[in-house]
C-alpha atoms as a PDB file:
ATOM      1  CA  UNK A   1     113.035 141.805 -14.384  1.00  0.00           C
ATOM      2  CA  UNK A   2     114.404 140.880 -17.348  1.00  0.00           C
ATOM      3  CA  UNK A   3     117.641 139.348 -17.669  1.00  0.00           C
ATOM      4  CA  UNK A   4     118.426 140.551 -21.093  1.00  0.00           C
ATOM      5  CA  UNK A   5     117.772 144.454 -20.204  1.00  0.00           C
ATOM      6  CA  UNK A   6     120.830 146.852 -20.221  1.00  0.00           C
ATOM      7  CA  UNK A   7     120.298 148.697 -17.424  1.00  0.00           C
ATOM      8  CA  UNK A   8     122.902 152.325 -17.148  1.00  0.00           C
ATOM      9  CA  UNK A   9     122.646 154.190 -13.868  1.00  0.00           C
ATOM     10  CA  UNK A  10     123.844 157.844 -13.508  1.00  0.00           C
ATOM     11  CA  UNK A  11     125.433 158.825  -9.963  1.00  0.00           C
ATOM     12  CA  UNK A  12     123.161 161.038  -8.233  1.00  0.00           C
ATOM     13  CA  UNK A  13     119.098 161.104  -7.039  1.00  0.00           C
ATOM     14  CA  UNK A  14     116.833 160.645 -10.047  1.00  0.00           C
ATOM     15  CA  UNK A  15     115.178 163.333 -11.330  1.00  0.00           C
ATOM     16  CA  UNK A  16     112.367 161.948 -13.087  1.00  0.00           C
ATOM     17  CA  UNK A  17     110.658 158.887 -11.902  1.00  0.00           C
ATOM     18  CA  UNK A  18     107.725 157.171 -13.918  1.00  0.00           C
ATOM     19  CA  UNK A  19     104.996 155.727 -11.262  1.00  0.00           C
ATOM     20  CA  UNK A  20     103.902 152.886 -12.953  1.00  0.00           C
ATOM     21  CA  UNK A  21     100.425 151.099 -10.755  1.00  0.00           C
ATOM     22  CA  UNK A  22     100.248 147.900 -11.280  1.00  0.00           C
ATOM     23  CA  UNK A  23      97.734 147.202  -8.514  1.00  0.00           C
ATOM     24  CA  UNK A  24      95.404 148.751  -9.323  1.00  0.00           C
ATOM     25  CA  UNK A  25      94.221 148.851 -12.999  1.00  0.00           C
ATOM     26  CA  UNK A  26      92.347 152.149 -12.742  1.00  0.00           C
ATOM     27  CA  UNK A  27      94.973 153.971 -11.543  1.00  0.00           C
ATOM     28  CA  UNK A  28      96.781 156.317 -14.063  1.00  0.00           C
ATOM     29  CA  UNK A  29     100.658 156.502 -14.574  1.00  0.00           C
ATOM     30  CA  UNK A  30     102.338 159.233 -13.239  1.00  0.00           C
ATOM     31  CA  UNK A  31     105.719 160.952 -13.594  1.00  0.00           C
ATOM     32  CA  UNK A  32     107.246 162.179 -10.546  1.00  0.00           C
ATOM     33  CA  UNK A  33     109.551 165.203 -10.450  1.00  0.00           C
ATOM     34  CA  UNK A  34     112.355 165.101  -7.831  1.00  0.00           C
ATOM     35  CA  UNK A  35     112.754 168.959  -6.013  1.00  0.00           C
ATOM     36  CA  UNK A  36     112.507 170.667  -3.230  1.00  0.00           C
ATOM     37  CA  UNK A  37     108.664 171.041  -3.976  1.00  0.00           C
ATOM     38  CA  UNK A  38     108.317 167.891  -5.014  1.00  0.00           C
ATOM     39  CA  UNK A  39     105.349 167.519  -8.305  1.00  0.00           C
ATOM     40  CA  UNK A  40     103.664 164.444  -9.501  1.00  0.00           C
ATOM     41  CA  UNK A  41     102.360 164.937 -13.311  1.00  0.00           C
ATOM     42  CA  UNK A  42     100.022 162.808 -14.435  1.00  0.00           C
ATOM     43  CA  UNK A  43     100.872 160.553 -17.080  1.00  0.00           C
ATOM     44  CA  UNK A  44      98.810 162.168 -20.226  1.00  0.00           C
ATOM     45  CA  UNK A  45     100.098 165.566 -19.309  1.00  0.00           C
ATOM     46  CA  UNK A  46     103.994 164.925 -19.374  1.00  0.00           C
ATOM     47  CA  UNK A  47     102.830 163.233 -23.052  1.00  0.00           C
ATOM     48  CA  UNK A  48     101.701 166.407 -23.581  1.00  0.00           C
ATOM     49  CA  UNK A  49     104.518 168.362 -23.110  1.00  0.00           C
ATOM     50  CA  UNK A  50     106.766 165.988 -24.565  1.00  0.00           C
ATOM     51  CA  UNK A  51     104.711 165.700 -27.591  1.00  0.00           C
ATOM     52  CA  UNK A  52     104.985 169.279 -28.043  1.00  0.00           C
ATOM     53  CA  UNK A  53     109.221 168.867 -27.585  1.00  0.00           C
ATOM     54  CA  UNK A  54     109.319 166.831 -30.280  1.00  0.00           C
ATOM     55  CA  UNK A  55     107.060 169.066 -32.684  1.00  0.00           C
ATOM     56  CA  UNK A  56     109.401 171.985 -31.775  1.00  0.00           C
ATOM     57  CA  UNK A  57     112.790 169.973 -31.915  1.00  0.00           C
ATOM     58  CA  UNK A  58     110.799 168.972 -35.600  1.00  0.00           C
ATOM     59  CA  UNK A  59     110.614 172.475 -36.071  1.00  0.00           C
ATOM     60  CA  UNK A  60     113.507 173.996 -35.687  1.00  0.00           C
ATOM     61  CA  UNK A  61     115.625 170.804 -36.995  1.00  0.00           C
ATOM     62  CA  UNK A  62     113.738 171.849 -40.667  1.00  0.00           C
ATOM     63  CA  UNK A  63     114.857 175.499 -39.729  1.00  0.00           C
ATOM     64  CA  UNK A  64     118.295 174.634 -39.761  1.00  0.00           C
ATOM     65  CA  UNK A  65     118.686 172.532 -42.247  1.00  0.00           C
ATOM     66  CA  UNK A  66     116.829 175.325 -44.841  1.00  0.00           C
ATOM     67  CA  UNK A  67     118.833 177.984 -43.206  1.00  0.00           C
ATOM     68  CA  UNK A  68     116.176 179.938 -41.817  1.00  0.00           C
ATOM     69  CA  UNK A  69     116.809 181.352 -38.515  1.00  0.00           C
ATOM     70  CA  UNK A  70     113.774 183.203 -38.378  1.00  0.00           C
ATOM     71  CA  UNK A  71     112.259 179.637 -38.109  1.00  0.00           C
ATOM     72  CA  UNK A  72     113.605 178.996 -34.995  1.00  0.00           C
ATOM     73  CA  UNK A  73     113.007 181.651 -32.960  1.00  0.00           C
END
């Protein structure tokens, strides 16, 4: 652990947890989602997804700031 890390933590179960193996080299990260039917997304695919956020936050950020609703729809 690093001494010089600011750790924040939020009351409550975590939501997301990243599953990090590091015994095993070929083993893949993982993100697990906390519910009541509990998911475990591979690492690649939440990149994925959250590559795709970004390219619509992208998106519709340049929508506003022209003024074209339209664009964010």
């Amino acid at each position: 652990m690093n001494p010089d890390a600011t750790e924040t933590y939020l009351p409550g179960a975590a939501f997301l947890v990243a599953l990090v193996p590091d015994e095993d080299p070929n083993l893949q990260p993982a993100i697990r989602v906390y519910s009541p039917d509990e998911r475990v997304v591979p690492y690649e695919i939440m990149r994925w997804f959250m590559e795709q956020v970004a390219d619509q936050v992208e998106r519709c950020r340049i929508g506003f700031e022209q003024e074209e609703p339209e664009a964010v729809d």
